[in-house]
PDB file of N, CA and C in Angstrom:
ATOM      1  N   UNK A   1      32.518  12.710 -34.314  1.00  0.00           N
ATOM      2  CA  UNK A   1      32.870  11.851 -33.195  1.00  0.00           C
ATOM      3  C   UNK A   1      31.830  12.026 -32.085  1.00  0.00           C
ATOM      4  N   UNK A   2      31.368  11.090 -31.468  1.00  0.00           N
ATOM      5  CA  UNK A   2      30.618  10.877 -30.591  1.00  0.00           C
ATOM      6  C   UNK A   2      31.117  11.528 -29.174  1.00  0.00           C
ATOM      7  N   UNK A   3      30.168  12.343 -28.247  1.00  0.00           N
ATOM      8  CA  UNK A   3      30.608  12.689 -26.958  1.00  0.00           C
ATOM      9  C   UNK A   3      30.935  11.631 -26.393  1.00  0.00           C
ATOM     10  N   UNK A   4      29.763  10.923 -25.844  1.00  0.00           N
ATOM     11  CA  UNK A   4      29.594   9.668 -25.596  1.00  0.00           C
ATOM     12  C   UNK A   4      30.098   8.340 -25.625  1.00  0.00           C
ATOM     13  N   UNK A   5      31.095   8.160 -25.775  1.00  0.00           N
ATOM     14  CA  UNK A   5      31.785   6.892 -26.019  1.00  0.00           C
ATOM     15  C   UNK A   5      31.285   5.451 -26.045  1.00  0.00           C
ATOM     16  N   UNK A   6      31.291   4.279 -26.355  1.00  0.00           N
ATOM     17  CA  UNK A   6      30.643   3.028 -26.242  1.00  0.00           C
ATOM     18  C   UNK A   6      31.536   2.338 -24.857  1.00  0.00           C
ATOM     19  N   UNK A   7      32.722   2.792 -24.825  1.00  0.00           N
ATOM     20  CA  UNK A   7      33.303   2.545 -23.445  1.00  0.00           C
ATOM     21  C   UNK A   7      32.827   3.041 -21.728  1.00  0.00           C
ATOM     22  N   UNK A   8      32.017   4.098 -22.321  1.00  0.00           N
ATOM     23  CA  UNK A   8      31.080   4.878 -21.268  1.00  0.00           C
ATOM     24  C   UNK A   8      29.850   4.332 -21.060  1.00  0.00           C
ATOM     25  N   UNK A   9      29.183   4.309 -22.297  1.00  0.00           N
ATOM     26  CA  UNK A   9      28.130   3.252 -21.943  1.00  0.00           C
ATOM     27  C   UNK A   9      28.068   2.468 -21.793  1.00  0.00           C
ATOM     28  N   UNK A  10      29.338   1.157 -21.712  1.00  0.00           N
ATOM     29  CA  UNK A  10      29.262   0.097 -20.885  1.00  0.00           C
ATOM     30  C   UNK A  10      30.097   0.397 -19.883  1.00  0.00           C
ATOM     31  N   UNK A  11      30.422   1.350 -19.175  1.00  0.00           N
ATOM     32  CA  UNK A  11      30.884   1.697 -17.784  1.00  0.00           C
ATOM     33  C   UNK A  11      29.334   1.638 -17.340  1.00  0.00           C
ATOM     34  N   UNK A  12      29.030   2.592 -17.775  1.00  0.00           N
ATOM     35  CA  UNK A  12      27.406   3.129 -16.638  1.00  0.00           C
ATOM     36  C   UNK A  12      26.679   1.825 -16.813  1.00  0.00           C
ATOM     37  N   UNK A  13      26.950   0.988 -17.780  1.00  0.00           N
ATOM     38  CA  UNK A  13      25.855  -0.028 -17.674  1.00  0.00           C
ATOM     39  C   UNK A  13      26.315  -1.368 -16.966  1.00  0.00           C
ATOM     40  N   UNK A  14      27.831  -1.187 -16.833  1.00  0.00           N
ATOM     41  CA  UNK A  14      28.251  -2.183 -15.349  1.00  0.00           C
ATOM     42  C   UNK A  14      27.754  -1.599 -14.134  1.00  0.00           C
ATOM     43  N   UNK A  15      27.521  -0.446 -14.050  1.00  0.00           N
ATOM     44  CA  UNK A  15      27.630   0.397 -12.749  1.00  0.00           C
ATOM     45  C   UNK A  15      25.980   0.060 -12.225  1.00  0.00           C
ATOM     46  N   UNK A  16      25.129   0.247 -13.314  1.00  0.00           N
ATOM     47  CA  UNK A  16      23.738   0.075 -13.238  1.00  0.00           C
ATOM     48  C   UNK A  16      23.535  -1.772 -13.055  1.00  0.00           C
ATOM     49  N   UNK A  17      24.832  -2.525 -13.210  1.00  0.00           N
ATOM     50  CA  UNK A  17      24.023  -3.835 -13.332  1.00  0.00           C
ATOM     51  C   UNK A  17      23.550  -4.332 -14.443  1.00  0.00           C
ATOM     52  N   UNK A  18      23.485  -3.718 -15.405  1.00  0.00           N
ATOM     53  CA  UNK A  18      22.755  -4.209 -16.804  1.00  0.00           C
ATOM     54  C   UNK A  18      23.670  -4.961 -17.628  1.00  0.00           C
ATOM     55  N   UNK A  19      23.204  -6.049 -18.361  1.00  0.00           N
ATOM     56  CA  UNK A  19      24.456  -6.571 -19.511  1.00  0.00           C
ATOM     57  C   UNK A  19      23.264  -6.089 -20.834  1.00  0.00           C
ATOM     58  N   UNK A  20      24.733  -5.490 -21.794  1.00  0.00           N
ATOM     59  CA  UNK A  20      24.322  -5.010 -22.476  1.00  0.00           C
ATOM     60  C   UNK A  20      25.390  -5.567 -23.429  1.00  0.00           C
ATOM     61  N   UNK A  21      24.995  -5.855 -25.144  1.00  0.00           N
ATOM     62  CA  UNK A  21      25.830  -6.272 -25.912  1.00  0.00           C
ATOM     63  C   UNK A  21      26.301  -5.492 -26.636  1.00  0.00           C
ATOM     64  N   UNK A  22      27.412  -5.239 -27.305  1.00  0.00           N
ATOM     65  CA  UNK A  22      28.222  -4.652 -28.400  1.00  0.00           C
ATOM     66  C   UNK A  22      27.287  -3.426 -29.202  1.00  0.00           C
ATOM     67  N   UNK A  23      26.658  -4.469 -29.770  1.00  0.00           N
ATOM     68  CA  UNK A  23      25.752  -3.423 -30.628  1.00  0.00           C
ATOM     69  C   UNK A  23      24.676  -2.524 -29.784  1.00  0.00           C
ATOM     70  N   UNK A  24      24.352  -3.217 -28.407  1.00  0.00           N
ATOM     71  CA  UNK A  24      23.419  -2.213 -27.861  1.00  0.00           C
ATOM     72  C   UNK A  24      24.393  -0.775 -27.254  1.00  0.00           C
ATOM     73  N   UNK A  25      25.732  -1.279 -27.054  1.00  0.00           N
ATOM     74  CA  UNK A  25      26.456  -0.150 -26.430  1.00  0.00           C
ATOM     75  C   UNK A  25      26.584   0.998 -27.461  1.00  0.00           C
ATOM     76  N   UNK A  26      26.511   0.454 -28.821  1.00  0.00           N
ATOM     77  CA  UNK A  26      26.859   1.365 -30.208  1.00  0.00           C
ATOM     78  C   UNK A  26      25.365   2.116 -30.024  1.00  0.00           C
ATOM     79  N   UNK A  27      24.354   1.425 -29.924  1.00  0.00           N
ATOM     80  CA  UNK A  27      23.362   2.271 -30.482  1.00  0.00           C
ATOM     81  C   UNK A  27      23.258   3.021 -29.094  1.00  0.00           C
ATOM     82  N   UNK A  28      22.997   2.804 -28.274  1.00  0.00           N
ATOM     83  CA  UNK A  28      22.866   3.782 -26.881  1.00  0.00           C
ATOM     84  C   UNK A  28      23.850   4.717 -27.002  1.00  0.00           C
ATOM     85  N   UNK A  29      25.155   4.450 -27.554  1.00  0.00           N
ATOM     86  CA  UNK A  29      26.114   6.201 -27.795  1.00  0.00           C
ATOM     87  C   UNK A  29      25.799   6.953 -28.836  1.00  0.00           C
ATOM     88  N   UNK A  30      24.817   6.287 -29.650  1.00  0.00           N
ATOM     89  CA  UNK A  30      24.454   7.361 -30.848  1.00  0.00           C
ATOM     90  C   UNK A  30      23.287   8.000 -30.284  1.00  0.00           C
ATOM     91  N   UNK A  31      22.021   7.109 -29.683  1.00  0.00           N
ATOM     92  CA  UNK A  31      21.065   8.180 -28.734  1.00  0.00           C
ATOM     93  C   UNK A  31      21.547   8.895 -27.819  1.00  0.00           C
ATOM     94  N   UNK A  32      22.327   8.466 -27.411  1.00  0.00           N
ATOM     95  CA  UNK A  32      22.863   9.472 -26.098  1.00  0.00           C
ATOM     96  C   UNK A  32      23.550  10.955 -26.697  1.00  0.00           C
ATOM     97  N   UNK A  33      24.014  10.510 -27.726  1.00  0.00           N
ATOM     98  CA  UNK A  33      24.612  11.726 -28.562  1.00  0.00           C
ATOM     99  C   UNK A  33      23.851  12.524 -29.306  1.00  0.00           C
ATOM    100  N   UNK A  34      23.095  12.195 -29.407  1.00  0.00           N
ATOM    101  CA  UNK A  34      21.678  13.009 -30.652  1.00  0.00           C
ATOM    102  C   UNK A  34      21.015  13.583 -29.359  1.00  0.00           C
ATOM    103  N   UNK A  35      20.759  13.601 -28.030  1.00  0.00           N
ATOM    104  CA  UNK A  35      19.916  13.490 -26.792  1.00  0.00           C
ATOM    105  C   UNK A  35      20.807  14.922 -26.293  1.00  0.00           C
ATOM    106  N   UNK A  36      22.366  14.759 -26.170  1.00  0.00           N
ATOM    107  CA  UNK A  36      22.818  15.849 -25.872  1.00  0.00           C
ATOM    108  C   UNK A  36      22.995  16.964 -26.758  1.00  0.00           C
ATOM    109  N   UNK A  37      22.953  16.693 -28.101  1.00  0.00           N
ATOM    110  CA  UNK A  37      22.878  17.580 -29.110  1.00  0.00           C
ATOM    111  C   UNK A  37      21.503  18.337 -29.430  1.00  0.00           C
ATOM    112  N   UNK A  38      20.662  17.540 -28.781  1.00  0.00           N
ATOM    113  CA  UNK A  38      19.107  18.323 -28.909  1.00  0.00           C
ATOM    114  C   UNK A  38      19.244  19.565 -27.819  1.00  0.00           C
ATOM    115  N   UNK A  39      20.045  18.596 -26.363  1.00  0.00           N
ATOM    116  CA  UNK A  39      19.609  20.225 -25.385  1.00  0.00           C
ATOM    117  C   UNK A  39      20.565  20.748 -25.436  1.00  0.00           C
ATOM    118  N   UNK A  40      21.810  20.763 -26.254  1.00  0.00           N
ATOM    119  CA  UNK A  40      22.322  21.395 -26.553  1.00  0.00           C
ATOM    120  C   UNK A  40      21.538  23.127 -27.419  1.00  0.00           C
ATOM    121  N   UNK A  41      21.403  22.430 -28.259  1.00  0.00           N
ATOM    122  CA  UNK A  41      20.181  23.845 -28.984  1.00  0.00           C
ATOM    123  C   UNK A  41      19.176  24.688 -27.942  1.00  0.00           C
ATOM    124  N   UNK A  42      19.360  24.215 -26.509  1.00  0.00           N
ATOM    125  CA  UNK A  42      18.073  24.689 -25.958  1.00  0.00           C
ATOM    126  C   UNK A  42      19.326  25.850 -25.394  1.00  0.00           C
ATOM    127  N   UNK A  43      20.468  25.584 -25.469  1.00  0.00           N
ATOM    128  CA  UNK A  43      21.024  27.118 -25.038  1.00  0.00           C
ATOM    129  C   UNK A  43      21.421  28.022 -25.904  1.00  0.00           C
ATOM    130  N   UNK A  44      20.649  28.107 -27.026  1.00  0.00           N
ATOM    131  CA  UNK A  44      20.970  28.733 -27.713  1.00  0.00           C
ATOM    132  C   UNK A  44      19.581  29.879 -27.975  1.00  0.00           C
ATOM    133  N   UNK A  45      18.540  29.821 -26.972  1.00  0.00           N
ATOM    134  CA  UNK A  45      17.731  30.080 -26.934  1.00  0.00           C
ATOM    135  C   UNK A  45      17.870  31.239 -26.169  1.00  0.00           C
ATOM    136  N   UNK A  46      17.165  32.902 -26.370  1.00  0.00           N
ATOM    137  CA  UNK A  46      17.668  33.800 -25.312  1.00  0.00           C
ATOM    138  C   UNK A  46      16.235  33.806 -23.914  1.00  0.00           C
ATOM    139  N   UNK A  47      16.556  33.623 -23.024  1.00  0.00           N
ATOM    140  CA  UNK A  47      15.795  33.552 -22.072  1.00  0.00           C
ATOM    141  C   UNK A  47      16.108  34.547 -21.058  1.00  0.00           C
ATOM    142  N   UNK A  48      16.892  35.910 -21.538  1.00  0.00           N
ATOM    143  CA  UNK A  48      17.032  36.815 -20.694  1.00  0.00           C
ATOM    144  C   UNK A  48      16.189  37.166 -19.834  1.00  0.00           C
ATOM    145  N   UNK A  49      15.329  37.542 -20.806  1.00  0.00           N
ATOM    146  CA  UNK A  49      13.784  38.239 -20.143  1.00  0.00           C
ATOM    147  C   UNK A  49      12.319  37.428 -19.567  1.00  0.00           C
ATOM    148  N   UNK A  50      13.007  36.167 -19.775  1.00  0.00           N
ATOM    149  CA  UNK A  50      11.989  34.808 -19.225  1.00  0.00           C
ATOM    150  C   UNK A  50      12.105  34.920 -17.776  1.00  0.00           C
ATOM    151  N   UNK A  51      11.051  35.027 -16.853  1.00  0.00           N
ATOM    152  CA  UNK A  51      11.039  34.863 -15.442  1.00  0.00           C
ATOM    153  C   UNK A  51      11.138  33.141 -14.994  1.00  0.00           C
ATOM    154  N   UNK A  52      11.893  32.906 -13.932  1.00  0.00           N
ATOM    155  CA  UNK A  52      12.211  31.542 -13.345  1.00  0.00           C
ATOM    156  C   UNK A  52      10.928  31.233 -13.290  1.00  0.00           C
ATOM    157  N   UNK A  53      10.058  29.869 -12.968  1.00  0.00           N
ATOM    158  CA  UNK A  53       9.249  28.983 -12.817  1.00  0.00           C
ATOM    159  C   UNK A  53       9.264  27.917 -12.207  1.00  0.00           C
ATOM    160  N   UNK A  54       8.281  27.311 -11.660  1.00  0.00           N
ATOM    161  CA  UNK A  54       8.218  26.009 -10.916  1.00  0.00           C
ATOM    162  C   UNK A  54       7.118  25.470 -11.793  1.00  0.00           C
ATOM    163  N   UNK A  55       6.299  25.871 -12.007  1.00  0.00           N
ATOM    164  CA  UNK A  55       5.293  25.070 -12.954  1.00  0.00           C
ATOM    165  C   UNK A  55       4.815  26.142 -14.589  1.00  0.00           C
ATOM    166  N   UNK A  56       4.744  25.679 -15.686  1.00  0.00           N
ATOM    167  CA  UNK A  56       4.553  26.210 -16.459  1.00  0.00           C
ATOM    168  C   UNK A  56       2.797  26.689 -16.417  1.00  0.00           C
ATOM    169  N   UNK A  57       1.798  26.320 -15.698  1.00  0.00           N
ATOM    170  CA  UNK A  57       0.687  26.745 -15.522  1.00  0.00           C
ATOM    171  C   UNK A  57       0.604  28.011 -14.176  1.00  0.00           C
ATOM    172  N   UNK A  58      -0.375  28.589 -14.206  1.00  0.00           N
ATOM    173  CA  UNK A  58      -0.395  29.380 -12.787  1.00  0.00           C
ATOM    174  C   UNK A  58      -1.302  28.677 -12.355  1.00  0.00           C
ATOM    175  N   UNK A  59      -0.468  28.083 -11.482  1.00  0.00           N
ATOM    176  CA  UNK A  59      -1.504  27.249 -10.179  1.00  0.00           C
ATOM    177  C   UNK A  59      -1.837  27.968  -9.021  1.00  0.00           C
ATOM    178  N   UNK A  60      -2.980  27.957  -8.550  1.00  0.00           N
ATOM    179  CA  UNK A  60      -3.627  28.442  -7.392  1.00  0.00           C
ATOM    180  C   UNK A  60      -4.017  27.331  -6.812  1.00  0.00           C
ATOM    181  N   UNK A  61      -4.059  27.539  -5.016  1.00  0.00           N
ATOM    182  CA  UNK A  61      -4.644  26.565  -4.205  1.00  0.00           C
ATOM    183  C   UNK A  61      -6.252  26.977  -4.220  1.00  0.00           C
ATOM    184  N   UNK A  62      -6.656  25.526  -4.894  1.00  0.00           N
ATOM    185  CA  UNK A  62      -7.817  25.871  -4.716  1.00  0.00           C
ATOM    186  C   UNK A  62      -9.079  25.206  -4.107  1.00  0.00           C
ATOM    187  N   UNK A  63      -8.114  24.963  -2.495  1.00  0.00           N
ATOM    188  CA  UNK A  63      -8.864  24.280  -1.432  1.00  0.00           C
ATOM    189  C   UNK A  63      -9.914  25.218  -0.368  1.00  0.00           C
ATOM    190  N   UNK A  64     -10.984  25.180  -0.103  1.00  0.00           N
ATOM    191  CA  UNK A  64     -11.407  25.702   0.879  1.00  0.00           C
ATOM    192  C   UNK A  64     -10.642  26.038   2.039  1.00  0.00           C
ATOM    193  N   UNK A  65     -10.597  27.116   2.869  1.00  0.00           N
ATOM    194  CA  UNK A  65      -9.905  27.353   3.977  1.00  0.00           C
ATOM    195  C   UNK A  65     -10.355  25.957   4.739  1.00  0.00           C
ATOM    196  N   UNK A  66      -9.406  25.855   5.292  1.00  0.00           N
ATOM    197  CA  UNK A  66      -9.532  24.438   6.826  1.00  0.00           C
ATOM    198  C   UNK A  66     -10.314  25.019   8.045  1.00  0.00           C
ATOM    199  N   UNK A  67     -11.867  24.888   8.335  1.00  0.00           N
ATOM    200  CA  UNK A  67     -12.592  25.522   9.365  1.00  0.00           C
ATOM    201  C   UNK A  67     -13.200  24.546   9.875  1.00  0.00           C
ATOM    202  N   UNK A  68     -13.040  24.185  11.313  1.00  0.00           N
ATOM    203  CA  UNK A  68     -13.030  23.555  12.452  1.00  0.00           C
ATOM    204  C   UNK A  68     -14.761  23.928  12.081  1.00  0.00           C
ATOM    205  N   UNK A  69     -15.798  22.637  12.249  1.00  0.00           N
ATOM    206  CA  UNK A  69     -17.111  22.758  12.234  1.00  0.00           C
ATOM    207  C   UNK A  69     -17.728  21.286  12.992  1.00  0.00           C
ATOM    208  N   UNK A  70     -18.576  21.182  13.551  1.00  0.00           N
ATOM    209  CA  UNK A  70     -19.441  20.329  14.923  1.00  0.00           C
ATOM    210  C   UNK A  70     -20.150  19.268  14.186  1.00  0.00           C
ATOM    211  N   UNK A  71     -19.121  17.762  14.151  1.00  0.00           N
ATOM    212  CA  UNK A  71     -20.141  17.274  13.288  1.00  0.00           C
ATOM    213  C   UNK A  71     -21.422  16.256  13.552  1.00  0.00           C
ATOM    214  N   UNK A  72     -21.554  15.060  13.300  1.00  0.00           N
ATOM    215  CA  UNK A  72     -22.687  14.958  13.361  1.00  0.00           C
ATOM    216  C   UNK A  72     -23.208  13.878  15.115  1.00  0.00           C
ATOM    217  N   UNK A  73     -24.312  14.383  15.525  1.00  0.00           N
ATOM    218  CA  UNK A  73     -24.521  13.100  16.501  1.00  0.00           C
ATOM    219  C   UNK A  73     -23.823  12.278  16.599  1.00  0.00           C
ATOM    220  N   UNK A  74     -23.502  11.799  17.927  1.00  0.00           N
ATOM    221  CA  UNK A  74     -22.962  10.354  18.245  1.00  0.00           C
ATOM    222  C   UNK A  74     -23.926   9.125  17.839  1.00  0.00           C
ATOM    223  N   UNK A  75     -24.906   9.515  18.337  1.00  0.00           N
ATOM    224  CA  UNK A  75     -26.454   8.596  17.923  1.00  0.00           C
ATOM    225  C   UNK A  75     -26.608   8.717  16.470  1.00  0.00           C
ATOM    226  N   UNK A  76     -26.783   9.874  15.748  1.00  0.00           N
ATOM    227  CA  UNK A  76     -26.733  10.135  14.183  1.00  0.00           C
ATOM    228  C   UNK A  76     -25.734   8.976  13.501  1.00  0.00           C
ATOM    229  N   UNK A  77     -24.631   8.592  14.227  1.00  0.00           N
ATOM    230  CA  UNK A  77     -23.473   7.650  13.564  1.00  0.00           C
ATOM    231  C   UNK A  77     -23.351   6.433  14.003  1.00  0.00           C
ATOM    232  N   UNK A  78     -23.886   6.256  14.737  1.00  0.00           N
ATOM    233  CA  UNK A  78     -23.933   4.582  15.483  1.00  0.00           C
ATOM    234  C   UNK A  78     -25.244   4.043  14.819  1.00  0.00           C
ATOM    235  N   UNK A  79     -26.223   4.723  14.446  1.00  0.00           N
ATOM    236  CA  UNK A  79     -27.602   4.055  13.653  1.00  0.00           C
ATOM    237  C   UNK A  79     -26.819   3.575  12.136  1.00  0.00           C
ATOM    238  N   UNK A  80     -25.460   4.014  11.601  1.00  0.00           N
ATOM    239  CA  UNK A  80     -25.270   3.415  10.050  1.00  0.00           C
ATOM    240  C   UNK A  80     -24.190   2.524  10.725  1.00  0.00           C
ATOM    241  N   UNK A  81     -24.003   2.333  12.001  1.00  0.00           N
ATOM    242  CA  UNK A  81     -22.839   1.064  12.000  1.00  0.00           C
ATOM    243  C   UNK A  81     -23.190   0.021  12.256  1.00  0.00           C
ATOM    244  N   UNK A  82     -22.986  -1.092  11.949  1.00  0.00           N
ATOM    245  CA  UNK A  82     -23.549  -2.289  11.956  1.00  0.00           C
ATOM    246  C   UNK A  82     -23.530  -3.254  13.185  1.00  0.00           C
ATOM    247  N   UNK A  83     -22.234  -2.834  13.616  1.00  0.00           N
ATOM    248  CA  UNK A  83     -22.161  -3.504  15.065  1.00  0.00           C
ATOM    249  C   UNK A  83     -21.437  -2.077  15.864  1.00  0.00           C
ATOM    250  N   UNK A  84     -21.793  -1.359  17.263  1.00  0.00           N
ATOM    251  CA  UNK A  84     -21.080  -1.010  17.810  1.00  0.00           C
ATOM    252  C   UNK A  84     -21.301  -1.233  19.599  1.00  0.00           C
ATOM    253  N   UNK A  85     -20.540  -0.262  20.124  1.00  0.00           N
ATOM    254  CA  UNK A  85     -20.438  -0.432  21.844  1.00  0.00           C
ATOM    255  C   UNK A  85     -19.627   0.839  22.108  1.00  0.00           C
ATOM    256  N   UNK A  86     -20.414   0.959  23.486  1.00  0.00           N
ATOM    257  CA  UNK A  86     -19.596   2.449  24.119  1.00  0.00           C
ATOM    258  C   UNK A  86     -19.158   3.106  22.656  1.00  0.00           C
ATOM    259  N   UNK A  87     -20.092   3.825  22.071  1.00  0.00           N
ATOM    260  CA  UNK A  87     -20.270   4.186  21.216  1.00  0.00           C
ATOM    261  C   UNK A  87     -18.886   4.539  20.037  1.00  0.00           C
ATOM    262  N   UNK A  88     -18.456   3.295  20.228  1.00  0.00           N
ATOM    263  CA  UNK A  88     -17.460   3.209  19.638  1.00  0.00           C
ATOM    264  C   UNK A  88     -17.928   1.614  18.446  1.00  0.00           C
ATOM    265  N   UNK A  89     -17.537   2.410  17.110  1.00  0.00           N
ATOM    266  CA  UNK A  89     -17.562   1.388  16.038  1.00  0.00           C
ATOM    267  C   UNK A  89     -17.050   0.060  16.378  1.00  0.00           C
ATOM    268  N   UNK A  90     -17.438  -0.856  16.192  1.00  0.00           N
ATOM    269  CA  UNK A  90     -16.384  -2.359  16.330  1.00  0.00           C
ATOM    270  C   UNK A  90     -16.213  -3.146  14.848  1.00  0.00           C
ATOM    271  N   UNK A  91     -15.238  -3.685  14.795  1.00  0.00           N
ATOM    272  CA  UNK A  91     -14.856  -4.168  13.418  1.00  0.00           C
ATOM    273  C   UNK A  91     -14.079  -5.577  13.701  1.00  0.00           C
ATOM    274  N   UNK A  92     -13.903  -6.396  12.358  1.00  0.00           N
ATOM    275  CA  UNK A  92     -13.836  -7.705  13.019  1.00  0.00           C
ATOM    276  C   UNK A  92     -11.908  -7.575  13.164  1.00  0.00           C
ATOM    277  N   UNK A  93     -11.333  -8.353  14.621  1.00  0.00           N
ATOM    278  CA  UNK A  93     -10.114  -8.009  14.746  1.00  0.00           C
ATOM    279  C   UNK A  93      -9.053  -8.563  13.132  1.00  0.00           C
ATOM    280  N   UNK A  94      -7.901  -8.046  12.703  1.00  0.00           N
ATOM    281  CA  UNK A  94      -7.078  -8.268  11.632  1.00  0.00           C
ATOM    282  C   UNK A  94      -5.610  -9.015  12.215  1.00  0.00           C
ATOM    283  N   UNK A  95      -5.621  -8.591  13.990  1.00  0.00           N
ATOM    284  CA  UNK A  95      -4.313  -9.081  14.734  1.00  0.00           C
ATOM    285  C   UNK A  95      -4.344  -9.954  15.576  1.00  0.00           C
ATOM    286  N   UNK A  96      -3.822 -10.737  15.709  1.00  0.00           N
ATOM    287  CA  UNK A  96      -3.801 -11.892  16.987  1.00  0.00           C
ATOM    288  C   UNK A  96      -3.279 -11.201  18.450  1.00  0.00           C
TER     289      UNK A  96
END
């Protein structure tokens, strides 16, 4: 017997909005049932001695520290802009 019922999966699938037909409700309670029977087996697994995790890799940050550094001329940056003033970039307006 199925956990899952076909009456359940067309509950959740009124609930979600979806129309779903007869036979799709049959086959969605047999995946749904094979789906809980898989992680089912995953507790059968001993993980006493397994430490908790957030990622299965060891991730390190591996950004440069953030250090405040002097950058370039005002003049150095207004020679690659194409149009500016009061040394401020100008660009063509996007707002009325």
């Amino acid at each position: 017997m199925s956990r899952i019922s076909v009456d359940s999966v067309k509950h959740v699938a009124h609930l979600a909005r979806l129309a779903i037909t007869e036979q799709d409700a049959e086959k969605f309670s047999k995946q749904l049932d094979a789906i809980i029977t898989f992680a089912e087996q995953l507790n059968e697994l001993d993980t006493e001695n397994v430490k908790p995790t957030s990622h299965v890799l060891d991730m390190k940050n591996v950004l440069r520290e953030d250090v405040s550094e002097k950058g370039l001329p005002v003049e150095e940056v207004m020679k690659n802009a194409p149009d500016h003033k009061d040394n401020q970039v100008r660009v063509p307006a996007i707002l009325e």
